[in-house]
Structures are given as C-alpha cells and as structure tokens.
Protein backbone atom coordinates (compact mmCIF):
# COMPACT_ATOMS: atom_id res chain seq x y z
CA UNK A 1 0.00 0.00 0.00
CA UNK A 2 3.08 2.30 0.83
CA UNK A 3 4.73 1.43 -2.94
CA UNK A 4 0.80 2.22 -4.32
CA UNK A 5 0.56 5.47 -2.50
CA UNK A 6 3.84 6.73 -3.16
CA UNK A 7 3.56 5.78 -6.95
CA UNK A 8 0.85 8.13 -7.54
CA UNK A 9 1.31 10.61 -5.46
CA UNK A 10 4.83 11.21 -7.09
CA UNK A 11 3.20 11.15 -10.20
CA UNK A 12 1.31 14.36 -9.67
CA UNK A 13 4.67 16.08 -10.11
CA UNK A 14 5.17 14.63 -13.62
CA UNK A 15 1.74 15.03 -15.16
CA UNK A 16 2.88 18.29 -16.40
CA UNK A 17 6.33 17.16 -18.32
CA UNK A 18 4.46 16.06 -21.91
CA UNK A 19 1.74 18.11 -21.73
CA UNK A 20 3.33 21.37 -21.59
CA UNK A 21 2.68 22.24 -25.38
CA UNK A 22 -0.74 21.29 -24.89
CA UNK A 23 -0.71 24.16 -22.25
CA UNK A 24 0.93 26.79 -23.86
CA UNK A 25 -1.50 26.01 -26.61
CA UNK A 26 -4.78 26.60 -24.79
CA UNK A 27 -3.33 28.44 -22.12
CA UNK A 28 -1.40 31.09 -24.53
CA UNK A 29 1.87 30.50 -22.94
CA UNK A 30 5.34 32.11 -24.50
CA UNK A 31 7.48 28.58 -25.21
CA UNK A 32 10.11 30.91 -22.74
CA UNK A 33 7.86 30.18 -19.74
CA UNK A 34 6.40 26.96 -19.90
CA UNK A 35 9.52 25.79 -17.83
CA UNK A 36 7.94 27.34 -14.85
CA UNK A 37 5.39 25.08 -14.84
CA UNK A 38 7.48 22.00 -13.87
CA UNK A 39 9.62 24.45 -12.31
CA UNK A 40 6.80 25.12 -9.68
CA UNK A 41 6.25 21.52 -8.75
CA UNK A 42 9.64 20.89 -8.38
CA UNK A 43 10.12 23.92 -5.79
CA UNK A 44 7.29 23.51 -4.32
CA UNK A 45 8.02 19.62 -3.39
CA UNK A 46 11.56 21.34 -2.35
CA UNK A 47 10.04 23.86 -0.39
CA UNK A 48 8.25 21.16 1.65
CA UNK A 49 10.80 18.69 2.14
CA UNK A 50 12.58 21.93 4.22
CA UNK A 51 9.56 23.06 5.91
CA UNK A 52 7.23 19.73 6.48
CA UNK A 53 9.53 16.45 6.16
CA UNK A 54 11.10 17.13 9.83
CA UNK A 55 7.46 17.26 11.03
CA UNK A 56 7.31 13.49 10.66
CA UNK A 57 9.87 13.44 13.63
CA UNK A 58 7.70 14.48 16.04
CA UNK A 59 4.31 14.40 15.07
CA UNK A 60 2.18 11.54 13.86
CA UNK A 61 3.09 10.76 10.49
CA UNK A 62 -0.35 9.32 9.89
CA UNK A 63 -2.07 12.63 10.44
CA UNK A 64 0.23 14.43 8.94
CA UNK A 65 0.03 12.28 5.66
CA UNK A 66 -3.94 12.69 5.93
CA UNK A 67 -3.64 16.55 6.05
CA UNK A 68 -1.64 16.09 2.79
CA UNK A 69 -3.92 14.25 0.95
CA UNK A 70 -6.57 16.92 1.43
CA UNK A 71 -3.94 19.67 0.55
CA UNK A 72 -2.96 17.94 -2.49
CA UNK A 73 -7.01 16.79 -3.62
CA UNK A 74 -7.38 20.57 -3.61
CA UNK A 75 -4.53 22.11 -4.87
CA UNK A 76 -5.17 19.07 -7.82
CA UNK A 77 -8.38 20.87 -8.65
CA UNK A 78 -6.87 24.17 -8.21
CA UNK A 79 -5.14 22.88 -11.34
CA UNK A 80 -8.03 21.90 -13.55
CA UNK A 81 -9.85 24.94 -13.13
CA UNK A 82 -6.58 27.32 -13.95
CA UNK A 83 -7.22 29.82 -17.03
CA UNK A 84 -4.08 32.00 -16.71
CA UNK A 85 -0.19 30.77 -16.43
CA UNK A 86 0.18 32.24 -13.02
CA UNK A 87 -3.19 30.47 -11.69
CA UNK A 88 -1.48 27.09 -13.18
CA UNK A 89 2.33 28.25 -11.60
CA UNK A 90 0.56 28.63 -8.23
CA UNK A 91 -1.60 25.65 -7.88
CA UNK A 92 1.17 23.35 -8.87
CA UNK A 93 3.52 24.92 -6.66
CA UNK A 94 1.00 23.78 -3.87
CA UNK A 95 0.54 20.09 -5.83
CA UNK A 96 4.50 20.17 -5.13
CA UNK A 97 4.29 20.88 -1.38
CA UNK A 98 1.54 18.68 -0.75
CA UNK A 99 3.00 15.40 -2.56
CA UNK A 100 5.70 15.34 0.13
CA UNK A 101 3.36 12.42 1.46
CA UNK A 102 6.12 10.88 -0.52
CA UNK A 103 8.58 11.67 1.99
CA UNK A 104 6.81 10.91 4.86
CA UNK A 105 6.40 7.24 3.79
CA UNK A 106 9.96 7.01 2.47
CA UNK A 107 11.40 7.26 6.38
CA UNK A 108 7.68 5.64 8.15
CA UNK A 109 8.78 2.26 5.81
CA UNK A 110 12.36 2.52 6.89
CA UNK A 111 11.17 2.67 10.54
CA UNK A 112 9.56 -0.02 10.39
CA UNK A 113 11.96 -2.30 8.48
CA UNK A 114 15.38 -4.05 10.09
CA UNK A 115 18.99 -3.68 9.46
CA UNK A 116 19.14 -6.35 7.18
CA UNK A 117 15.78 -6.08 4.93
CA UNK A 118 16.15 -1.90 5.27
CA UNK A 119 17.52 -2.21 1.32
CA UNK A 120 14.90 -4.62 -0.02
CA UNK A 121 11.94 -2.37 1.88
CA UNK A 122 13.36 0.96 0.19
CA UNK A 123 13.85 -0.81 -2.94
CA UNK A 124 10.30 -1.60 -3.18
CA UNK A 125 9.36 1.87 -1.81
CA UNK A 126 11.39 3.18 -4.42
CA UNK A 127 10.01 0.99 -7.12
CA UNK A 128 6.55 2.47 -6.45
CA UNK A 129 8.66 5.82 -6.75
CA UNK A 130 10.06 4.95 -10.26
CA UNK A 131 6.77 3.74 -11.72
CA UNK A 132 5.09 7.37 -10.82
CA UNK A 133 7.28 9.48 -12.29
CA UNK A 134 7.64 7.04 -15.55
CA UNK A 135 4.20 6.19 -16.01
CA UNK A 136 2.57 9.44 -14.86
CA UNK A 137 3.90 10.72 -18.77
CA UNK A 138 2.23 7.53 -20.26
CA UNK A 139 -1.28 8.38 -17.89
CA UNK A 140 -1.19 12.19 -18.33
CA UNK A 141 -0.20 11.83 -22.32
CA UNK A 142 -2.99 9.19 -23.16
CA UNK A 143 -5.58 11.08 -21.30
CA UNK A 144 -4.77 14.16 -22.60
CA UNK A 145 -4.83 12.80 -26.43
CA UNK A 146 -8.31 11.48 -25.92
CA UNK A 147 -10.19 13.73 -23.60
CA UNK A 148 -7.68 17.35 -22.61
CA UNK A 149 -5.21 18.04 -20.08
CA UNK A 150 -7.22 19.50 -17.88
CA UNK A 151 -9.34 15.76 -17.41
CA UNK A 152 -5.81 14.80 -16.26
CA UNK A 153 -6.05 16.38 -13.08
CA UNK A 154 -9.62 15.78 -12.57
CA UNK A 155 -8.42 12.22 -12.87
CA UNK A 156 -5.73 12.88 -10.19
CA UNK A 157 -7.46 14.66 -7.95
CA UNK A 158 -10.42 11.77 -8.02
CA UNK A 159 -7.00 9.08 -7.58
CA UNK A 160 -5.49 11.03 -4.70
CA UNK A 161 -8.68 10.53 -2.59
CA UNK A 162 -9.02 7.37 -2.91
CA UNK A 163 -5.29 7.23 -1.50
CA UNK A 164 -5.90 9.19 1.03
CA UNK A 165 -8.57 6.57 2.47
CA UNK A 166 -6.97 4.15 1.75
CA UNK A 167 -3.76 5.09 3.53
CA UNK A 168 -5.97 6.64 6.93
CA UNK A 169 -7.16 3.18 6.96
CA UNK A 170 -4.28 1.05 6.64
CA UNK A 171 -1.73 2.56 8.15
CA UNK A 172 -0.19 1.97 11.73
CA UNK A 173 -0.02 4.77 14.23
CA UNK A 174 3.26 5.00 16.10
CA UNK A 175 4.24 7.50 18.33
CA UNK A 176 7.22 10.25 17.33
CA UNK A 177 10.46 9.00 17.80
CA UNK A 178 11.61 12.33 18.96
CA UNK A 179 10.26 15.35 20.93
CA UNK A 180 11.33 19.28 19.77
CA UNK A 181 9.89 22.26 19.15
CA UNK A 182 9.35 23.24 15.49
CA UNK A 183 11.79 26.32 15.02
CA UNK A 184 14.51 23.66 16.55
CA UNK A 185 13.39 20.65 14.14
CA UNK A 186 14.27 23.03 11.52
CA UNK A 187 17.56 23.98 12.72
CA UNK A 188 18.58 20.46 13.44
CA UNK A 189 18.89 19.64 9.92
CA UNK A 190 21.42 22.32 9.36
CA UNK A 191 23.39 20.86 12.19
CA UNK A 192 23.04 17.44 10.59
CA UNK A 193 24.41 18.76 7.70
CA UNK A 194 27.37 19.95 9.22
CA UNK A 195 27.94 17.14 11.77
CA UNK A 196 27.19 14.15 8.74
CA UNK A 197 30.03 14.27 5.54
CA UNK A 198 28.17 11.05 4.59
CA UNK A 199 24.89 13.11 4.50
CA UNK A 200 26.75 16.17 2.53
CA UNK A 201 28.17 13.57 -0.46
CA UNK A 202 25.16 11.87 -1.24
CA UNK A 203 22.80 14.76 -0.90
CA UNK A 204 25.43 16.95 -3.96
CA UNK A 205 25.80 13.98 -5.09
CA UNK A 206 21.76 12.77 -5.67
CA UNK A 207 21.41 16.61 -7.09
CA UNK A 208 23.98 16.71 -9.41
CA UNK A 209 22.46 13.52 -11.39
CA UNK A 210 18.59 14.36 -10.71
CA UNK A 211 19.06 17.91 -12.39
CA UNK A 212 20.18 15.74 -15.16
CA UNK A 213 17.38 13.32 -15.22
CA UNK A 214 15.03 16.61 -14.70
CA UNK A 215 16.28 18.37 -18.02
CA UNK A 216 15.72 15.62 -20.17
CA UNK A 217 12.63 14.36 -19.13
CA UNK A 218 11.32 18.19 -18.42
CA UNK A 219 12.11 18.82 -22.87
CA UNK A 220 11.97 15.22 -24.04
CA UNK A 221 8.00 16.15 -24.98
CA UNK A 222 9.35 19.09 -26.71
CA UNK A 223 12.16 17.11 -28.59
CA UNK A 224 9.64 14.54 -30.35
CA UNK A 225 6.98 17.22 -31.16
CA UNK A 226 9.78 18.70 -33.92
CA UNK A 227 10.78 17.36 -36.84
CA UNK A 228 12.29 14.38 -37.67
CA UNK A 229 9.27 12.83 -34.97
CA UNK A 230 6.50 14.80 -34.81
CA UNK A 231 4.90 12.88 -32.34
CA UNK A 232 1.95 13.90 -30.53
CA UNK A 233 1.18 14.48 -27.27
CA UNK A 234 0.09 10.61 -26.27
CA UNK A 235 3.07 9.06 -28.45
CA UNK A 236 5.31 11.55 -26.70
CA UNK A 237 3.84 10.23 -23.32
CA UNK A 238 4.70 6.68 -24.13
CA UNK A 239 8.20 7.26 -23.88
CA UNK A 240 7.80 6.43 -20.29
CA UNK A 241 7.08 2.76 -20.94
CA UNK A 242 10.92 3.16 -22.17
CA UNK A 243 11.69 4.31 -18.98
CA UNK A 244 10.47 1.70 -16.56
CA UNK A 245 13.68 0.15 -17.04
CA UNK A 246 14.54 1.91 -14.01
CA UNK A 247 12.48 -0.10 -12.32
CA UNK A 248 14.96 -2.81 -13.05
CA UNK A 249 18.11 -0.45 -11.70
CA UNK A 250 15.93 -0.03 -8.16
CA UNK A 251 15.28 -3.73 -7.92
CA UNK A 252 19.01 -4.94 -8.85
CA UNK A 253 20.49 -1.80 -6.22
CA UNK A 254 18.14 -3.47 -3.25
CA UNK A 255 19.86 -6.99 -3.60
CA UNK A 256 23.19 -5.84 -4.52
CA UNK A 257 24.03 -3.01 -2.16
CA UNK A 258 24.53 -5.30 0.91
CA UNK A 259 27.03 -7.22 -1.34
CA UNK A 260 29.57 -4.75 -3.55
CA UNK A 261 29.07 -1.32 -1.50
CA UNK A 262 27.04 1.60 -2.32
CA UNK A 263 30.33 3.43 -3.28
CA UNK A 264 31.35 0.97 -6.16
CA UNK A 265 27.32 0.80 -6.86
CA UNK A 266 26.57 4.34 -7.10
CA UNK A 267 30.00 4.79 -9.54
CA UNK A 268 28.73 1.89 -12.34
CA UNK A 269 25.40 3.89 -11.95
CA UNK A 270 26.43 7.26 -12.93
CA UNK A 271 28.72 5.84 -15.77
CA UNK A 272 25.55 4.59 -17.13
CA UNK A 273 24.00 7.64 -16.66
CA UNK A 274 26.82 9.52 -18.58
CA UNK A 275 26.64 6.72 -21.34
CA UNK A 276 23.24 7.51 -21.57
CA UNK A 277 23.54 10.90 -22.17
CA UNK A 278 26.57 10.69 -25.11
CA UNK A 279 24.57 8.43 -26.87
CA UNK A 280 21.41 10.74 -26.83
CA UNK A 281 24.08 13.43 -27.93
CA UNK A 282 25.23 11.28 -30.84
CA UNK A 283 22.18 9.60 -31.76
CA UNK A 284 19.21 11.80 -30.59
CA UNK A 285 17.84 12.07 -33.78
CA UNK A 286 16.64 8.60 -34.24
CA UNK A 287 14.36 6.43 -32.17
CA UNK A 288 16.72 3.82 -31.27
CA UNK A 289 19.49 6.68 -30.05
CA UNK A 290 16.62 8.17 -28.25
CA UNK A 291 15.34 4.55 -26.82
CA UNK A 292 18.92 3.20 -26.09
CA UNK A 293 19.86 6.52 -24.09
CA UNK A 294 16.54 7.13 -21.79
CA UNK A 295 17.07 3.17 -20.95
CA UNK A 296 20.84 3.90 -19.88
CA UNK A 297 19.82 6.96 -18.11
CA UNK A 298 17.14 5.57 -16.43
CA UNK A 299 18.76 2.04 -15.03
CA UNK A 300 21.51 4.76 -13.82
CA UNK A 301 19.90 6.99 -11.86
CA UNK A 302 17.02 4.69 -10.02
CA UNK A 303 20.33 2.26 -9.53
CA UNK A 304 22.16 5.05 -8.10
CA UNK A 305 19.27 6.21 -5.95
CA UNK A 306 18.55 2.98 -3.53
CA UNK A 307 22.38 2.73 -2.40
CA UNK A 308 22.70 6.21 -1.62
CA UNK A 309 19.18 6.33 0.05
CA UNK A 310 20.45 3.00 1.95
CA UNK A 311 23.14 4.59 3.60
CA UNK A 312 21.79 7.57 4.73
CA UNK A 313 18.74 6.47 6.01
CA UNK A 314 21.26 4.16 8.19
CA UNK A 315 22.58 7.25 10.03
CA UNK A 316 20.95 7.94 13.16
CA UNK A 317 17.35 6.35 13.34
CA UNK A 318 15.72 9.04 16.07
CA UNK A 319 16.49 11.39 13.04
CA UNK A 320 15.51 9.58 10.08
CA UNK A 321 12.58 12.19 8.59
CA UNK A 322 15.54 15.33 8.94
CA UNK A 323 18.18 12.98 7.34
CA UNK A 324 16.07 12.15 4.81
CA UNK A 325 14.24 15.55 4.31
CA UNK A 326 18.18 17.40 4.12
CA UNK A 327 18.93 14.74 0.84
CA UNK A 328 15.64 15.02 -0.57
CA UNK A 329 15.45 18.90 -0.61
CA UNK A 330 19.19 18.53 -2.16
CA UNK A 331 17.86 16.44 -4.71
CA UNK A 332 14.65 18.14 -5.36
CA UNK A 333 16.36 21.62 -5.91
CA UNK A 334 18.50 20.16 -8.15
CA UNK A 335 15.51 19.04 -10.06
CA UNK A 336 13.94 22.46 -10.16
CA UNK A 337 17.33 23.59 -11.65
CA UNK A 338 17.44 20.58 -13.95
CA UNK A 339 13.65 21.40 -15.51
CA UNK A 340 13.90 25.13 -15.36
CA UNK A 341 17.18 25.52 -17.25
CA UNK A 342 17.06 22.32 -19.09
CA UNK A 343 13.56 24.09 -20.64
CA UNK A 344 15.69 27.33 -21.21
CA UNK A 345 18.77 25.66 -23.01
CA UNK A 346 16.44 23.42 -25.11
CA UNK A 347 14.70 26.24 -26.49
CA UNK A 348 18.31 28.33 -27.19
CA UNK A 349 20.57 25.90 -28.23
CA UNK A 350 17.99 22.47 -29.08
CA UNK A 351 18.91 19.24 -28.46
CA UNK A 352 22.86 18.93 -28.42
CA UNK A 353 22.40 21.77 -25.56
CA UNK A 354 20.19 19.94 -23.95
CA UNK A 355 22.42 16.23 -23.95
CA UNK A 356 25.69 18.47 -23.48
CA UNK A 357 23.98 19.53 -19.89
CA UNK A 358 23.38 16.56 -19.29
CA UNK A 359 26.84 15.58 -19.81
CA UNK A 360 28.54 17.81 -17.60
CA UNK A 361 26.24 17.21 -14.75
CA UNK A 362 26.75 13.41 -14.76
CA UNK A 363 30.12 14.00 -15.24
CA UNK A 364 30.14 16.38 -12.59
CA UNK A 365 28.34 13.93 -10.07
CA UNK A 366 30.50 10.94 -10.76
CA UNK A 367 33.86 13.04 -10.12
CA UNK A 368 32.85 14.64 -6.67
CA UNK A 369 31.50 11.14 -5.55
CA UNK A 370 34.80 9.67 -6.47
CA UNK A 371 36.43 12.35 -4.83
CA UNK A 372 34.72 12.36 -1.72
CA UNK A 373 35.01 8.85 -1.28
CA UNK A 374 38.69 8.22 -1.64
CA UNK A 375 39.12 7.79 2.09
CA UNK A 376 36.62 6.04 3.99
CA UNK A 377 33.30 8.33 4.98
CA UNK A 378 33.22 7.88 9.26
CA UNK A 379 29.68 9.15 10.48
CA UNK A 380 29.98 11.24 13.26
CA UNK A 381 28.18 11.40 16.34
C-alpha cells in the first residue's frame, strides 16, 4: 500500500512534463515560460521537504500524511480549473508541497523495516517511486490525447482521494520517535548537515544527477513534437514505458548493495548515466538513439538512488525524517534547476544543448562522488 501510494502521489509532479505544449497552446503560454510550470512543482516539493519532512519526527506521520492528501485533492483541482499561467504556476507549486506524502512514507517504511531487509523495503518503496514518475507521462499523455489536459487532473485529484482513504485506513499509528519544538526541528537539519560528511556527499551527489534526469525528461516532450518525430502528445507520453527500465536499476540496487558497497554501486550507476547521455548526444535524432539513451539513463539513476538512500537512512534512526528531508530537498532543488534551465537551453541551443547539460552534470556527479570517497566516509556522532 506504501509502494501504491507513493507511486501516484509522485506522479502528480510529472503530469505536467508532456503536456506542456498542450498548455501553452490553450493556455497562450510564451514557449520561454512553460519551464515554470514544472519548475513550480519541483520547488514547491523542495520547499516542503525543508519546511514539512522534519514534522514526521515528532508528530504523527499518519495525520500528517492525511492533512496532505486533502492539501494535495485541492490544490489538484486548483489545477483543472486554472485559465491564466500564473493560476497554473501557483496551484502546482501547492501540488509540489503537498505530494511530500512521498517523503513521509519514504522514512515511516524505513522505521519499520530491520537492518538487514532496510535495502529490499526501500527498494520496493522506491520501485513504487520509479513507476510514478515514468508512467505518470504515459497516464497524463494518453488522457490528454483522448479527452484534454485538464481531465488529467480531474483524474488525479479523483485518484489522490481514494489514496488518502486508503492510507488513513491502513496505516499503523506509532508515536514520534523524537520530541522538539518546530523552530529547533528546523535547525537540526542544518546541524546534521554539518555534523554528517556522509549526509553532505550523497545529498550533492543525488542533485547533481537528478538535475540531469530533470532536463531531459522536463524537454523530451518538446524534442519529439519537432521534426524528424513529430509525435503527438500521447506518443510523446509513451516514452515512459521506455523508462520503466529503471524499475529494473531499483530492484538490482536493493539486492546488490549489501554485497559490492554503495560506493562501487553508485560509480557503475552514474557511468551509465553519462553513457546515456553521449549516446542521446550522438544519436538523438533517431528512435533507437533516443530509446537506447533514456534506458541507460534511467537504469543509472534509479540504480544510483537505492544505495545512496540505503546509507543515509542508516545514520541515526531518532532522526531519520531530517536525514532524509536534508537529501531530498538537495535532490529536489537540483531538479527544479534541472527542468527550469534544461527548458531554457532546449529552447536556445535544441537538443545537443540539452544532452551536453546533461553531460557535464553526470560528469560532474560521478567526479565529486569519487572524490569524496577516496578515504573512507566515518559518520559522526
């Protein structure tokens, strides 16, 4: 029920991605600004991963994922009934805060999981994870083709009730593992971040690579609308079927971290990451360059993402909502850098912009990994 609830609540963050010509179409949107549109989720989802993830510290995470799931039902038909860009920008910069439900079960499963199965739980967390943000492109794209965008988020908004229920129902209640005011939750994570070099490496580390994941998912849509593909809107959406194959990177990273290392695991990730990208450079122009690359890209980063989750969700377990709120708002920022820019080079410089961004920042992410990892990480106390 956890993998179900965080697979389409993620999702509400990617609805957006294919659809946005669709939306500058109706909408009359300047191609300039449509990147603040996944921009806006992306912050927003930032925004509450600083400001609501610690919460799940010291309050009950149950009622605090229930109060999201009326937040986000709202803010989901704040979306369909948008008529201007900036009613659109602000309702799915609330869509953004609310889906940190995500983040709330991310830590509650680890909580609740041992030593020893902690990789194989996240893994399967984390699968759920991967399918939303692939398939939401599929969902949103088909629905869009037959009925209009706007149906898509009366179909989320109808989806994210049902979670909601469903979750208030069959979730356990535990009490907080720790007690602290609020304006001290907040400042904890700053002191974990200085305290934890562990916690600084991966969190750079998961935003270097997710910026670069961000870009070319955020302008993929706009890539296959031109010429030589000239795809439409559903056909552009089923490019996440191609991506799924991360699903196979999660599952692989959840048996094989206990075994080789998340170090060595995280490396052969990002290589395929960077692989991924050069051949999208090369061969972008063709379906099979485009196919081959997204599949490279994707194995690397969901393979990359369960090792480094792994071991910093293995830090200190009274502080498992800050540890993991400090990597996710890392990550999430770099994926509001990632869509925004990635949206501003792809409309400057086109697609070898685009792939050459993509280079550099999974370039970028494999060298200060290897870098910070040359002498054994110690976790202090």
């Amino acid at each position: 029920m956890m993998a179900i609830a965080v697979c389409a609540t993620v999702a509400n963050l990617y609805y957006n991605q294919p659809l946005l010509p669709l939306m500058g179409f109706t909408i009359g949107i300047d191609k300039d600004n449509l990147g603040l549109i996944p921009f806006a989720s992306q912050i927003g989802y930032a925004a509450a991963i600083l400001l609501i993830s610690p919460l799940g510290d010291v309050m009950r995470r149950k009622t605090l994922i229930a109060l999201l799931s009326i937040s986000l039902t709202l803010s989901l038909f704040g979306i369909y009934f948008s008529t201007t860009l900036w009613m659109l920008v602000l309702a799915t910069f609330f869509v953004g805060i609310s889906a940190n439900i995500t983040q709330q079960i991310i830590p509650f499963a680890a909580s609740l999981s041992s030593a020893e199965n902690k990789g194989k739980v996240i893994s399967t967390i984390m699968m759920g994870l991967t399918l939303g943000i692939l398939l939401s492109r599929t969902v949103s794209g088909t629905i869009a083709e037959i009925f209009d965008w706007k149906t898509v988020y009366l179909f989320a908004a109808c989806l994210s009730i049902v979670i909601g229920v469903l979750l208030f129902i069959v979730l356990p209640n535990p009490k907080p593992s720790a007690k602290m005011n609020y304006p001290s939750l907040i400042i904890s994570m700053f002191t974990l971040v200085k305290k934890q070099p562990l916690l600084r490496e991966a969190a750079i580390t998961g935003a270097l690579w997710f910026a670069a994941f961000n870009a070319l998912w955020a302008t993929l849509a706009l890539h296959v609308s031109n010429e030589p593909f000239s795809y439409n809107v559903q056909q552009a959406g089923l490019f996440g079927f191609i991506g799924m194959a991360g699903i196979v990177g999660a599952k692989m990273s959840g048996r094989l971290v206990n075994k080789m290392g998340a170090k060595l695991l995280i490396s052969i990730s990002l290589v395929l990451v960077l692989l991924g990208f050069v051949v999208m450079a090369i061969w972008g122009n063709s379906l099979c360059g485009l196919v081959i690359g997204i599949l490279l890209l994707d194995i690397g980063v969901f393979g990359a993402q369960i090792p480094n989750q792994v071991r910093i969700l293995s830090i200190d377990p009274q502080a498992q909502s800050r540890i993991n709120a400090v990597y996710m708002l890392f990550y999430y920022l770099g994926a509001s850098f990632g869509s925004a820019v990635g949206v501003k080079i792809m409309a400057e410089s086109g697609w070898l912009g685009l792939t050459t961004m993509g280079i550099i920042l999974a370039l970028s992410a494999l060298i200060f990994h290897q870098f910070k990892n040359r002498k054994p990480l110690t976790v202090k106390s």
